[in-house]
C-alpha atoms as a PDB file:
ATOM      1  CA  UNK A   1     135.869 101.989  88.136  1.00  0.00           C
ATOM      2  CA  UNK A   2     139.253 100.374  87.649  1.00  0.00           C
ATOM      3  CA  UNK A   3     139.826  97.492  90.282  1.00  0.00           C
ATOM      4  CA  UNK A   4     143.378  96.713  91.065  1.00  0.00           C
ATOM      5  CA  UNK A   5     143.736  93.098  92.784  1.00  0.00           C
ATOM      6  CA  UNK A   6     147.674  94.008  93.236  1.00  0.00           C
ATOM      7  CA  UNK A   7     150.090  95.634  92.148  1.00  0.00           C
ATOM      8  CA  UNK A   8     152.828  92.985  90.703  1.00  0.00           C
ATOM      9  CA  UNK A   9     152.029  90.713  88.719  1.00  0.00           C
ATOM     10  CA  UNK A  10     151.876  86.740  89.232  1.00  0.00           C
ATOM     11  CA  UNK A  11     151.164  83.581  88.183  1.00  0.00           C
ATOM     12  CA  UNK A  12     150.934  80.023  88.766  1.00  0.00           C
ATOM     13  CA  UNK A  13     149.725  76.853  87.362  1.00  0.00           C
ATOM     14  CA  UNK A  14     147.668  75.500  90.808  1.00  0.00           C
ATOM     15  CA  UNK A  15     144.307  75.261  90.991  1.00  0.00           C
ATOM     16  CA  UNK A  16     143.257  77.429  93.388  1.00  0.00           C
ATOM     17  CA  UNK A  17     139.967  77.800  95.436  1.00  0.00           C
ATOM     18  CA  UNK A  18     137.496  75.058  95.244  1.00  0.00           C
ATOM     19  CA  UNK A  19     139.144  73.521  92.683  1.00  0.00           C
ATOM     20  CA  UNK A  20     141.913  71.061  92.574  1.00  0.00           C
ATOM     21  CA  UNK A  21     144.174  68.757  89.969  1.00  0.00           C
ATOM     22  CA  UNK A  22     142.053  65.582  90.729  1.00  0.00           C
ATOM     23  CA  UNK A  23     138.510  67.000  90.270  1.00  0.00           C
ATOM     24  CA  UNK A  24     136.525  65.780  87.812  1.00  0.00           C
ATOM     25  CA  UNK A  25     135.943  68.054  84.420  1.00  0.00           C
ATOM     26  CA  UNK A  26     132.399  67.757  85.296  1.00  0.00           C
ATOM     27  CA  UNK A  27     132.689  69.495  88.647  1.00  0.00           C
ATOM     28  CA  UNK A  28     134.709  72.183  87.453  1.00  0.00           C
ATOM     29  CA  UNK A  29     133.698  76.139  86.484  1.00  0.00           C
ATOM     30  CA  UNK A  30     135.114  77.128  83.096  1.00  0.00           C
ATOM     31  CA  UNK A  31     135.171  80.269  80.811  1.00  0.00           C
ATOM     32  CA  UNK A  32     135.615  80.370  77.516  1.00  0.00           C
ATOM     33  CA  UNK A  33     136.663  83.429  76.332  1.00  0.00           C
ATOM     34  CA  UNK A  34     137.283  85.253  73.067  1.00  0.00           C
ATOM     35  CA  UNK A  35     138.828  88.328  71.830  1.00  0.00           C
ATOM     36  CA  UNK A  36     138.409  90.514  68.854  1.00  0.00           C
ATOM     37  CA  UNK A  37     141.569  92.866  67.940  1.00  0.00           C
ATOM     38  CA  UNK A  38     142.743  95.548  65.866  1.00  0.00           C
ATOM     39  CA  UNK A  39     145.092  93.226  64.689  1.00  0.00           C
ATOM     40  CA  UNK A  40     147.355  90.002  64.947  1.00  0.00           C
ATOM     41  CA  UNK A  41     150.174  91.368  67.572  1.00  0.00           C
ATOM     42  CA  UNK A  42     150.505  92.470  71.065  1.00  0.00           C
ATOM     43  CA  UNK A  43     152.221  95.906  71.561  1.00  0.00           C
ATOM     44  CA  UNK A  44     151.674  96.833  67.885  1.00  0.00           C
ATOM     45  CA  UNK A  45     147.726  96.250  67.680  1.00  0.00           C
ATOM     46  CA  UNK A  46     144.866  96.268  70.189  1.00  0.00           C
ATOM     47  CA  UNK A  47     141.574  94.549  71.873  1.00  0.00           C
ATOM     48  CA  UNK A  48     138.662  96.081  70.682  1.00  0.00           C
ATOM     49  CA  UNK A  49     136.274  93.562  71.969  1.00  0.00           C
ATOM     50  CA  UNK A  50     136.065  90.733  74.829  1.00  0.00           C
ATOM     51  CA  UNK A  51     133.377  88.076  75.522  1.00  0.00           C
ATOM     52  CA  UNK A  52     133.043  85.508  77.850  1.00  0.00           C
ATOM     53  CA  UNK A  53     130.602  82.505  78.492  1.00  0.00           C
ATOM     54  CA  UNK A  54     130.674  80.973  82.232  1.00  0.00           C
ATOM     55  CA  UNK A  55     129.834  76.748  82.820  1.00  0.00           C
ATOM     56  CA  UNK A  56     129.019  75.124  85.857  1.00  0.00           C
ATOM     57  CA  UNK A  57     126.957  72.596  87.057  1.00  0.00           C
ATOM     58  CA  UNK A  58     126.448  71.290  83.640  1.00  0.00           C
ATOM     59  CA  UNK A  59     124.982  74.573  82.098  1.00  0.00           C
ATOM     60  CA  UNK A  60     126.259  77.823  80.793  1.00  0.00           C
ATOM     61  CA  UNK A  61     125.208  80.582  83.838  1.00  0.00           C
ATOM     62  CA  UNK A  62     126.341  83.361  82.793  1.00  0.00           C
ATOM     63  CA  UNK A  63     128.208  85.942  80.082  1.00  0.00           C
ATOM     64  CA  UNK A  64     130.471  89.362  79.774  1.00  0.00           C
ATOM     65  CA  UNK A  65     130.614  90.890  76.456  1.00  0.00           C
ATOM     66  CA  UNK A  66     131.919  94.660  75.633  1.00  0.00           C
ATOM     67  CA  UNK A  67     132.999  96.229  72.951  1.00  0.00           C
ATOM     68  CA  UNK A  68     136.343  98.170  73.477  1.00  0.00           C
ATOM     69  CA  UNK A  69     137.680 101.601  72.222  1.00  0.00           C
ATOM     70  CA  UNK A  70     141.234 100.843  71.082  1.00  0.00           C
ATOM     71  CA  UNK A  71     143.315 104.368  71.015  1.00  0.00           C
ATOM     72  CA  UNK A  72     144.579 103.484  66.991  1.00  0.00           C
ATOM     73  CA  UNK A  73     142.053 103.193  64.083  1.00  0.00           C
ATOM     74  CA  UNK A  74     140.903  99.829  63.133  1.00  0.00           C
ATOM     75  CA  UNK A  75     141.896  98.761  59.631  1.00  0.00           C
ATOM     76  CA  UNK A  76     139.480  98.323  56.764  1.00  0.00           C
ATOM     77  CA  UNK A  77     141.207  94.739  56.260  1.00  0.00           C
ATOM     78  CA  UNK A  78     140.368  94.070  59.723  1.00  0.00           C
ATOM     79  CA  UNK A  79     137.078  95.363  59.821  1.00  0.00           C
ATOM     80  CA  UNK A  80     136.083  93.117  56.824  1.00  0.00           C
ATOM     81  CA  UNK A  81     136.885  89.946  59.366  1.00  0.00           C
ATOM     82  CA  UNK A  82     135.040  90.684  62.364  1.00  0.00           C
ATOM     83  CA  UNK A  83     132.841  93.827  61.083  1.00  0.00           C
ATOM     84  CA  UNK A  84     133.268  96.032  64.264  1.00  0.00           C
ATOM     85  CA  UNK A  85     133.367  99.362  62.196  1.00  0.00           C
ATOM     86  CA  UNK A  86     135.326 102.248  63.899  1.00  0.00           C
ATOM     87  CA  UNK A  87     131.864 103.813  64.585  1.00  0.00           C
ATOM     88  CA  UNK A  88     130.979 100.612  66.605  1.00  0.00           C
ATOM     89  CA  UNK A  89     133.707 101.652  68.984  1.00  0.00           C
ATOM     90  CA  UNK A  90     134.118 105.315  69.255  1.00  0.00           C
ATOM     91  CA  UNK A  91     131.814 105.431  72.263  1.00  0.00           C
ATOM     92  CA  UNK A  92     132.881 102.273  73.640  1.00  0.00           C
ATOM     93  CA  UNK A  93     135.061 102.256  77.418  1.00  0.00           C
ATOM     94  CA  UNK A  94     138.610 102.079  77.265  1.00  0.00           C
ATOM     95  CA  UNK A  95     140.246  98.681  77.308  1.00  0.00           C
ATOM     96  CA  UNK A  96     142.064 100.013  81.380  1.00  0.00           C
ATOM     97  CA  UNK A  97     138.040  99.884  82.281  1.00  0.00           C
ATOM     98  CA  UNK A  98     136.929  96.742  80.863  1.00  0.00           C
ATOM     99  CA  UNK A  99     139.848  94.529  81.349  1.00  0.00           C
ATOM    100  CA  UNK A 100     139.267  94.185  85.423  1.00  0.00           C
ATOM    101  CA  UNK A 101     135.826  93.835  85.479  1.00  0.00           C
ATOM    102  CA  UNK A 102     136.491  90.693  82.713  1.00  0.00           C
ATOM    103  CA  UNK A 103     139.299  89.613  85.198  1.00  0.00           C
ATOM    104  CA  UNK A 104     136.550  89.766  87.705  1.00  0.00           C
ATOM    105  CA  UNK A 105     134.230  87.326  85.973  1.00  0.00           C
ATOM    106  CA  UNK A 106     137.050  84.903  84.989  1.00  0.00           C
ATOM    107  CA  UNK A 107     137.545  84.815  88.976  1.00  0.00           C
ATOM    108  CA  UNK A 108     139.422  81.320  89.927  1.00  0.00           C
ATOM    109  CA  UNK A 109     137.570  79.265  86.706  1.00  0.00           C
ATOM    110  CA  UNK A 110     139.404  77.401  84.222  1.00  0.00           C
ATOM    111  CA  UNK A 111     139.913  79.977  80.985  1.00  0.00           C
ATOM    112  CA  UNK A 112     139.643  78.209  77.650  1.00  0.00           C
ATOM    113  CA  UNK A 113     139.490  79.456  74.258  1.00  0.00           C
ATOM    114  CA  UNK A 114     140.289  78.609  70.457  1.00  0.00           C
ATOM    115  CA  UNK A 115     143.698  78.781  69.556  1.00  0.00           C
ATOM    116  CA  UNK A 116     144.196  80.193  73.426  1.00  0.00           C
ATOM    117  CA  UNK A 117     147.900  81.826  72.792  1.00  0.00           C
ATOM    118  CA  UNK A 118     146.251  84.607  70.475  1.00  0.00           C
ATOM    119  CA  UNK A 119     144.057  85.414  72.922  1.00  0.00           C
ATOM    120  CA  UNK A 120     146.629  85.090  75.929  1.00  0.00           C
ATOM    121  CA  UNK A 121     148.957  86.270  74.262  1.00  0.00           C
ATOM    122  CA  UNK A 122     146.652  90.177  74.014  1.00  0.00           C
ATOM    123  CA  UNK A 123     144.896  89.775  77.770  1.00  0.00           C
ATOM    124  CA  UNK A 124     148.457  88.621  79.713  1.00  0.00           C
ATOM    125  CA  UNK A 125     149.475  92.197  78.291  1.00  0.00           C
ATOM    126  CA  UNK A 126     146.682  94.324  79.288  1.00  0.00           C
ATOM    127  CA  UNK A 127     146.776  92.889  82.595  1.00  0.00           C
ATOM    128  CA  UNK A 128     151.013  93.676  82.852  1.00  0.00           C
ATOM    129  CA  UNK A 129     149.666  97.325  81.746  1.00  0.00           C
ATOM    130  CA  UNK A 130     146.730  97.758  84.644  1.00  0.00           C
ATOM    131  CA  UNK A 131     149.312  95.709  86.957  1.00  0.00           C
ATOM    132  CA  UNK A 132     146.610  93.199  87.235  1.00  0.00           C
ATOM    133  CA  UNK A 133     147.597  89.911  88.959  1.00  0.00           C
ATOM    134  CA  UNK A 134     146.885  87.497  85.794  1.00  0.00           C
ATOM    135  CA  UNK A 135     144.568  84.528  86.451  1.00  0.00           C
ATOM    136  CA  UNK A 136     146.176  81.400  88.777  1.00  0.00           C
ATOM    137  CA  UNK A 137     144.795  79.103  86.591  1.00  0.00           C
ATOM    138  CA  UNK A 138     146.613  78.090  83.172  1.00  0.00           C
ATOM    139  CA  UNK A 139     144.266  77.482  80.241  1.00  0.00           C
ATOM    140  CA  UNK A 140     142.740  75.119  77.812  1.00  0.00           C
ATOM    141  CA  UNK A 141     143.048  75.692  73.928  1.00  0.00           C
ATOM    142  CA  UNK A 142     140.276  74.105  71.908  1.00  0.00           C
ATOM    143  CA  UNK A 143     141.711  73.922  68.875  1.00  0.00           C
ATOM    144  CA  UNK A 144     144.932  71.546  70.353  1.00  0.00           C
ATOM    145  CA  UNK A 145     142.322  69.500  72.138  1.00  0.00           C
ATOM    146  CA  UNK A 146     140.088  69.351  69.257  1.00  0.00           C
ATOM    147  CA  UNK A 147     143.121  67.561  67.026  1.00  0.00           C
ATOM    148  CA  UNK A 148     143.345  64.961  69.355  1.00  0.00           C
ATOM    149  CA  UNK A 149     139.691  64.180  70.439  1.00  0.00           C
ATOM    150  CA  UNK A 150     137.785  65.342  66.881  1.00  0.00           C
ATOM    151  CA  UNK A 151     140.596  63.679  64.234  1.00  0.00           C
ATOM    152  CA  UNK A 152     137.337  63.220  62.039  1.00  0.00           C
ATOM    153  CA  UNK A 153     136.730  66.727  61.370  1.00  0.00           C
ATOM    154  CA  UNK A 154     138.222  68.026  58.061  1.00  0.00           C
ATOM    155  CA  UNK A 155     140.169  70.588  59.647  1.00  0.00           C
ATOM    156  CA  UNK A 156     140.311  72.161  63.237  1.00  0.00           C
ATOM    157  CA  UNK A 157     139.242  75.848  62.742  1.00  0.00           C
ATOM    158  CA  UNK A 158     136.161  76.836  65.012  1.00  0.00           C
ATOM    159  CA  UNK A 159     133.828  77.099  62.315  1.00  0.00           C
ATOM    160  CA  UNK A 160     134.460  73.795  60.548  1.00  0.00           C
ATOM    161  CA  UNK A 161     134.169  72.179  64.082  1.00  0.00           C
ATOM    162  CA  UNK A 162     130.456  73.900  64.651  1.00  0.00           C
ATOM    163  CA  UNK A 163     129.885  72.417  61.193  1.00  0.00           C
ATOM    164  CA  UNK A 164     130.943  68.757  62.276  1.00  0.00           C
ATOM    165  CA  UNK A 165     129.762  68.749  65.486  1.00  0.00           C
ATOM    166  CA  UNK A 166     125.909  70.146  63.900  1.00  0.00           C
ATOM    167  CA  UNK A 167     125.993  72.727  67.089  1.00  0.00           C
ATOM    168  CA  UNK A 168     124.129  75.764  66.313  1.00  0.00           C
ATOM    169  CA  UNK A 169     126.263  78.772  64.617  1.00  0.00           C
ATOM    170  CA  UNK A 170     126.886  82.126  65.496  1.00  0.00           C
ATOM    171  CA  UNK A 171     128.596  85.153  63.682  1.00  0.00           C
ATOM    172  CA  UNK A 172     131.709  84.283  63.346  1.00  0.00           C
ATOM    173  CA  UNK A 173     134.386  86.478  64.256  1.00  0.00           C
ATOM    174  CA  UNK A 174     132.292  88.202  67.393  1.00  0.00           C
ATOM    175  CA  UNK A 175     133.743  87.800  70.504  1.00  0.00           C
ATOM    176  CA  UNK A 176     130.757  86.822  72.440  1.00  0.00           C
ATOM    177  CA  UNK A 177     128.859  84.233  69.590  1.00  0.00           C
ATOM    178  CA  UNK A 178     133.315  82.375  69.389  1.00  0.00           C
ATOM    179  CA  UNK A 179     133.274  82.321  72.877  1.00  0.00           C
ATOM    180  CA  UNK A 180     129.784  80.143  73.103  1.00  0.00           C
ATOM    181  CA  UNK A 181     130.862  78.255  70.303  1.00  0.00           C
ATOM    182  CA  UNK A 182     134.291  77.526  71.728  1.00  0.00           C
ATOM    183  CA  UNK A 183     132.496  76.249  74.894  1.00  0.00           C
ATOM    184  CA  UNK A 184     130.207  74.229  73.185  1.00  0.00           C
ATOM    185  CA  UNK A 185     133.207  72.785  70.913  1.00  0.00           C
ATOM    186  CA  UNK A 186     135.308  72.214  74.468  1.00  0.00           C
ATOM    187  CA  UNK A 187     132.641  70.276  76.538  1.00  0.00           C
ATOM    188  CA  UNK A 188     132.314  67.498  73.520  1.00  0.00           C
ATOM    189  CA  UNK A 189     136.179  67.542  73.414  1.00  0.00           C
ATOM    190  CA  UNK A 190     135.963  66.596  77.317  1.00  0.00           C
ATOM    191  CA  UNK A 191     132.924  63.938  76.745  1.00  0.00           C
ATOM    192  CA  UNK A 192     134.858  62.243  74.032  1.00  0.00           C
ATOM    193  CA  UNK A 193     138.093  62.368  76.671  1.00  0.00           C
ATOM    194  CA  UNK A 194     136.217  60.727  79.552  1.00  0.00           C
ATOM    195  CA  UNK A 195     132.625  61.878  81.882  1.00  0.00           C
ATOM    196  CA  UNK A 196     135.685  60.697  84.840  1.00  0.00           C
ATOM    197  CA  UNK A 197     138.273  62.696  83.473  1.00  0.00           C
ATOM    198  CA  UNK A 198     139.985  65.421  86.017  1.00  0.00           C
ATOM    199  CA  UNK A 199     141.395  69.088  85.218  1.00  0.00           C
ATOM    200  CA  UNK A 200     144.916  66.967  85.633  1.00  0.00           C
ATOM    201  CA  UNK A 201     143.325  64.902  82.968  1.00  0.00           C
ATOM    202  CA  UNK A 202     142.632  67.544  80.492  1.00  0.00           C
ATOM    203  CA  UNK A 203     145.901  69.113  80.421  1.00  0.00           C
ATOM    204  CA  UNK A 204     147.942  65.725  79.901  1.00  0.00           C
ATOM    205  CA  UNK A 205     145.998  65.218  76.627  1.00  0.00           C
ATOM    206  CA  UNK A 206     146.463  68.833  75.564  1.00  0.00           C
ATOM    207  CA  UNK A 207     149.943  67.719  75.813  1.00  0.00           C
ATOM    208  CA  UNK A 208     151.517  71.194  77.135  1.00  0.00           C
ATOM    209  CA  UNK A 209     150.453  73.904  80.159  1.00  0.00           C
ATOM    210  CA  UNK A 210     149.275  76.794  78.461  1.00  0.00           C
ATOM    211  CA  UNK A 211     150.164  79.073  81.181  1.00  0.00           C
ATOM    212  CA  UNK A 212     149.711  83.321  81.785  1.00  0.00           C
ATOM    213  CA  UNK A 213     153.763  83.080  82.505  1.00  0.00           C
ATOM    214  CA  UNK A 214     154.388  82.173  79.051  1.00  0.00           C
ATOM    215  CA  UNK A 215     152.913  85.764  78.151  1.00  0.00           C
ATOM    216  CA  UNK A 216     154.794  87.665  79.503  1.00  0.00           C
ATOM    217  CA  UNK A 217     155.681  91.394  77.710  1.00  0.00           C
ATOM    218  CA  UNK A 218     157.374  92.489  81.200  1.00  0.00           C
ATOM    219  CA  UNK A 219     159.426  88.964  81.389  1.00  0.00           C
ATOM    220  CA  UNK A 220     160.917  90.106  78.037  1.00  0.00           C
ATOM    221  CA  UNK A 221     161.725  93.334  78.878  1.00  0.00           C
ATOM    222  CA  UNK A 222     164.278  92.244  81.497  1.00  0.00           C
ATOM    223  CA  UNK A 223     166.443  91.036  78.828  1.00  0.00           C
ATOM    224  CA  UNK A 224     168.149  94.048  76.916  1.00  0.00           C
ATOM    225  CA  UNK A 225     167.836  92.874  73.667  1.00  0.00           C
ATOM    226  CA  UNK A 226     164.175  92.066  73.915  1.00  0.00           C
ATOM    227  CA  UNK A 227     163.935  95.535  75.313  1.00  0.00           C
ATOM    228  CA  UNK A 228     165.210  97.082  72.239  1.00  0.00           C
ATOM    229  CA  UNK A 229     162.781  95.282  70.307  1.00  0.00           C
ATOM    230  CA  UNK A 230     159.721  96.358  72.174  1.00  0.00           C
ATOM    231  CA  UNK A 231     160.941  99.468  71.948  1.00  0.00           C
ATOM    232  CA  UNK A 232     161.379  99.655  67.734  1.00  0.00           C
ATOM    233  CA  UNK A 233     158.151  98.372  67.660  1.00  0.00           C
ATOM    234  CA  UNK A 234     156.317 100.628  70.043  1.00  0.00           C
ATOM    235  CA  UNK A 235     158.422 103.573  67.931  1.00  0.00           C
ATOM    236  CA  UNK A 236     158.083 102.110  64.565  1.00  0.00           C
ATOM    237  CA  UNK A 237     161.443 102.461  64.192  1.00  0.00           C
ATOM    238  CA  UNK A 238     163.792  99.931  62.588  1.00  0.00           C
ATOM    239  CA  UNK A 239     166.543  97.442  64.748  1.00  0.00           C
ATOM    240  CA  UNK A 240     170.003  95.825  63.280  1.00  0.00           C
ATOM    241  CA  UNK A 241     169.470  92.246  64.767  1.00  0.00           C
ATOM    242  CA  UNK A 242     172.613  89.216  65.192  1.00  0.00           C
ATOM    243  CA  UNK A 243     170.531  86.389  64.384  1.00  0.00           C
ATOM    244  CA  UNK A 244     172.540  83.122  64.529  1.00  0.00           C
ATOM    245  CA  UNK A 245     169.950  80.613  62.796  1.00  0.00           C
ATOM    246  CA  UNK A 246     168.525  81.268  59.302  1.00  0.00           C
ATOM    247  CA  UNK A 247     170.185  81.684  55.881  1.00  0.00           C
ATOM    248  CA  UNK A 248     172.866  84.387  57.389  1.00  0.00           C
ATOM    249  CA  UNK A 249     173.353  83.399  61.098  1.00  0.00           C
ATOM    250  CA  UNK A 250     175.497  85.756  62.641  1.00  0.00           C
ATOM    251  CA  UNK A 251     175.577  88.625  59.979  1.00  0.00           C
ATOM    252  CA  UNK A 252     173.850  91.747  60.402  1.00  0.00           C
ATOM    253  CA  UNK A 253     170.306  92.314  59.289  1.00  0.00           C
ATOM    254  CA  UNK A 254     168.299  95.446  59.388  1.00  0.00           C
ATOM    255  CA  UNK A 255     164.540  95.090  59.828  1.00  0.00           C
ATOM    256  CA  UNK A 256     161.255  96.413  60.367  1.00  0.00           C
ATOM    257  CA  UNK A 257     159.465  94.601  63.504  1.00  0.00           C
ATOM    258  CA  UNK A 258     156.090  93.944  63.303  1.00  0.00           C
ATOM    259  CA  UNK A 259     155.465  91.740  66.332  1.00  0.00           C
ATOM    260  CA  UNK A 260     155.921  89.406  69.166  1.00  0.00           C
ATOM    261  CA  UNK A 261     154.225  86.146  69.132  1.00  0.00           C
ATOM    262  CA  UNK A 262     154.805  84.199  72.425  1.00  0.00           C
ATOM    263  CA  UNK A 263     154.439  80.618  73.252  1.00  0.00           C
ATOM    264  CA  UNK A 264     155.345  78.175  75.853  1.00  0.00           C
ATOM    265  CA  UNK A 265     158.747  77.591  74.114  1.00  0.00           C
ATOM    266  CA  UNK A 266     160.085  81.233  74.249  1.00  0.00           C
ATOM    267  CA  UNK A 267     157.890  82.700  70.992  1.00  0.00           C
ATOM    268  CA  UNK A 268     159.049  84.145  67.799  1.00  0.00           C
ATOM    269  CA  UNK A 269     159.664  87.890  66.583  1.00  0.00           C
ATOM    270  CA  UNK A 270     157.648  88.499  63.275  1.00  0.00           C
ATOM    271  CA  UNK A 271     159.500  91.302  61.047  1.00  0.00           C
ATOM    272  CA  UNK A 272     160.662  92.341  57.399  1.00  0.00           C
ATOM    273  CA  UNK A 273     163.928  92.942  55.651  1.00  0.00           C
ATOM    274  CA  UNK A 274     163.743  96.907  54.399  1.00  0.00           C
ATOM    275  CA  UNK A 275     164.791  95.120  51.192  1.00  0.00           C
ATOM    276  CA  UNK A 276     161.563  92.369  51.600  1.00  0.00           C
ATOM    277  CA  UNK A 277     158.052  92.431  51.661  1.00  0.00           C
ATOM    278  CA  UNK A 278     157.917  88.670  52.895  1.00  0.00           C
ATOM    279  CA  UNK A 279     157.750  88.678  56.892  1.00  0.00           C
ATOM    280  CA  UNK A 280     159.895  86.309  58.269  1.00  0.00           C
ATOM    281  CA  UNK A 281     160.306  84.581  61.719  1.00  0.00           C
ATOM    282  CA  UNK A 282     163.026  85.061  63.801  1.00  0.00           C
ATOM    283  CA  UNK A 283     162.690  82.584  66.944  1.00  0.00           C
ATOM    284  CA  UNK A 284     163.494  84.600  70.412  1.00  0.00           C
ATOM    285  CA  UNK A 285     165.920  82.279  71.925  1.00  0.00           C
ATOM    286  CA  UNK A 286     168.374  82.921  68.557  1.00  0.00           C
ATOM    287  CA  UNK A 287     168.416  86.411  68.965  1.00  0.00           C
ATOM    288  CA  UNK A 288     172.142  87.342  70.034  1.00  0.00           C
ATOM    289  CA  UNK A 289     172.168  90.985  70.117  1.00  0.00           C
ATOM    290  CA  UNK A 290     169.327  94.152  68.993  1.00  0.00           C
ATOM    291  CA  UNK A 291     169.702  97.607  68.823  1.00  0.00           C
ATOM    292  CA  UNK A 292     167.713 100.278  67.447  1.00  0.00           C
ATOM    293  CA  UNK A 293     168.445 102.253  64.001  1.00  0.00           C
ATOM    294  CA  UNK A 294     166.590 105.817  64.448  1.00  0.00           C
END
């Protein structure tokens, strides 16, 4: 059963429920979540798996975890990462049938997760899809707060942070073992912060509101040349893009899009040259004009 909460879609960055800016970490219900995709970009690849671990009252009470059936065939490149075959899948639910009962068990907790705009980035979408009303709560990404709190470890990726922190490993690249690890990793991030330390707190030494907003697909569209690039790469078609930063600002440039990354400061379009093989970045905000070349 599909569960609508709305139709619309809305955010904000208030706590909401039982929860408020000044309560203590300690106090507070989070999820940390993880995803496992077809590939690295919203509207080009898809979720084929989500997991979830749930904390409160100083112990992890509960989990989600299900594998999804994305409509496109997963890679053999991206198999060899995260070893969910094709088979694994084929008899797997839809991601329109998973996606609200996960929205279900995120409920009004705090979401966290390791490098949290990949995974945001993938969920904010599938919820604009199902016209899901996105979580009210923004999120917490490990791997920012892990820089700051952990400068000790050698470098910041989950795995190398299980390693430092001796916590017990999983298999990496599955949704459900990252997400457990990525709590584990959090909750000595937020001891080393302060046992006192609020949700307000916690945000002001991640430095920046990791929010659904920022997400966005739909946002985008309302702009015509973003529109034009969903559209090429939704078509696999090519676009002539006015860029005015880079090597050639201004001139035309005919490319292949590959994808959308988006971040609290307006994201980045990912795409090729026809002439290239190198992908290049090509930051939102300096895109003048886009149109599509059939």
């Amino acid at each position: 059963m599909v569960i609508v909460f709305r139709v619309g879609i809305a955010y904000s960055d208030h706590m909401i429920s039982r929860f408020g800016p000044k309560t203590p970490w300690k106090k507070l219900t989070f999820v940390a979540l993880d995803i496992e995709t077809t590939g690295k970009y919203p509207l080009d690849s898809e979720v084929c798996e989500i997991a979830a671990v749930k904390w409160t009252d100083g112990q992890i009470v509960d989990q989600f975890q299900s594998l999804v059936k994305p409509n496109q065939i997963i890679g053999e490149e991206v198999i060899a990462i995260h070893h969910i075959t094709n088979e694994m899948v084929a008899h797997q639910p839809p991601v329109e049938k998973v996606v609200p009962d996960f929205l279900k068990f995120l409920g009004d907790s705090i979401p966290m997760a390791h490098h949290a705009p990949f995974d945001m980035g993938f969920l904010a979408w599938e919820f604009e899809k199902l016209q899901l009303k996105a979580p009210a709560n923004g999120a917490l990404c490990t791997a920012i707060i892990s820089r700051k709190a952990l400068p000790q470890s050698p470098n910041h990726r989950l795995q190398t942070l299980i390693r430092h922190l001796n916590l017990t490993p999983g298999v990496a690249h599955r949704a459900l073992d990252d997400a457990r690890s990525c709590m584990e990793v959090g909750l000595k991030c937020f001891e080393t912060i302060g046992a006192e330390a609020t949700w307000e707190d916690l945000v002001q030494y991640q430095g920046e509101k990791i929010l659904w907003e920022h997400y966005s697909i739909h946002a985008l569209e309302e702009q015509e040349n973003m529109l034009n690039v969903i559209s090429a790469i939704r078509k696999k078609s090519h676009i002539e893009l006015i860029y005015s930063g880079g090597s050639r600002p201004n001139q035309p440039r005919r490319l292949i899009p590959v994808g959308i990354v988006r971040n609290a400061f307006g994201g980045f379009l990912v795409a090729r040259e026809l002439a290239e093989e190198q992908v290049k970045r090509f930051f939102l905000k300096q895109i003048k004009s886009a149109r599509v070349v059939y």
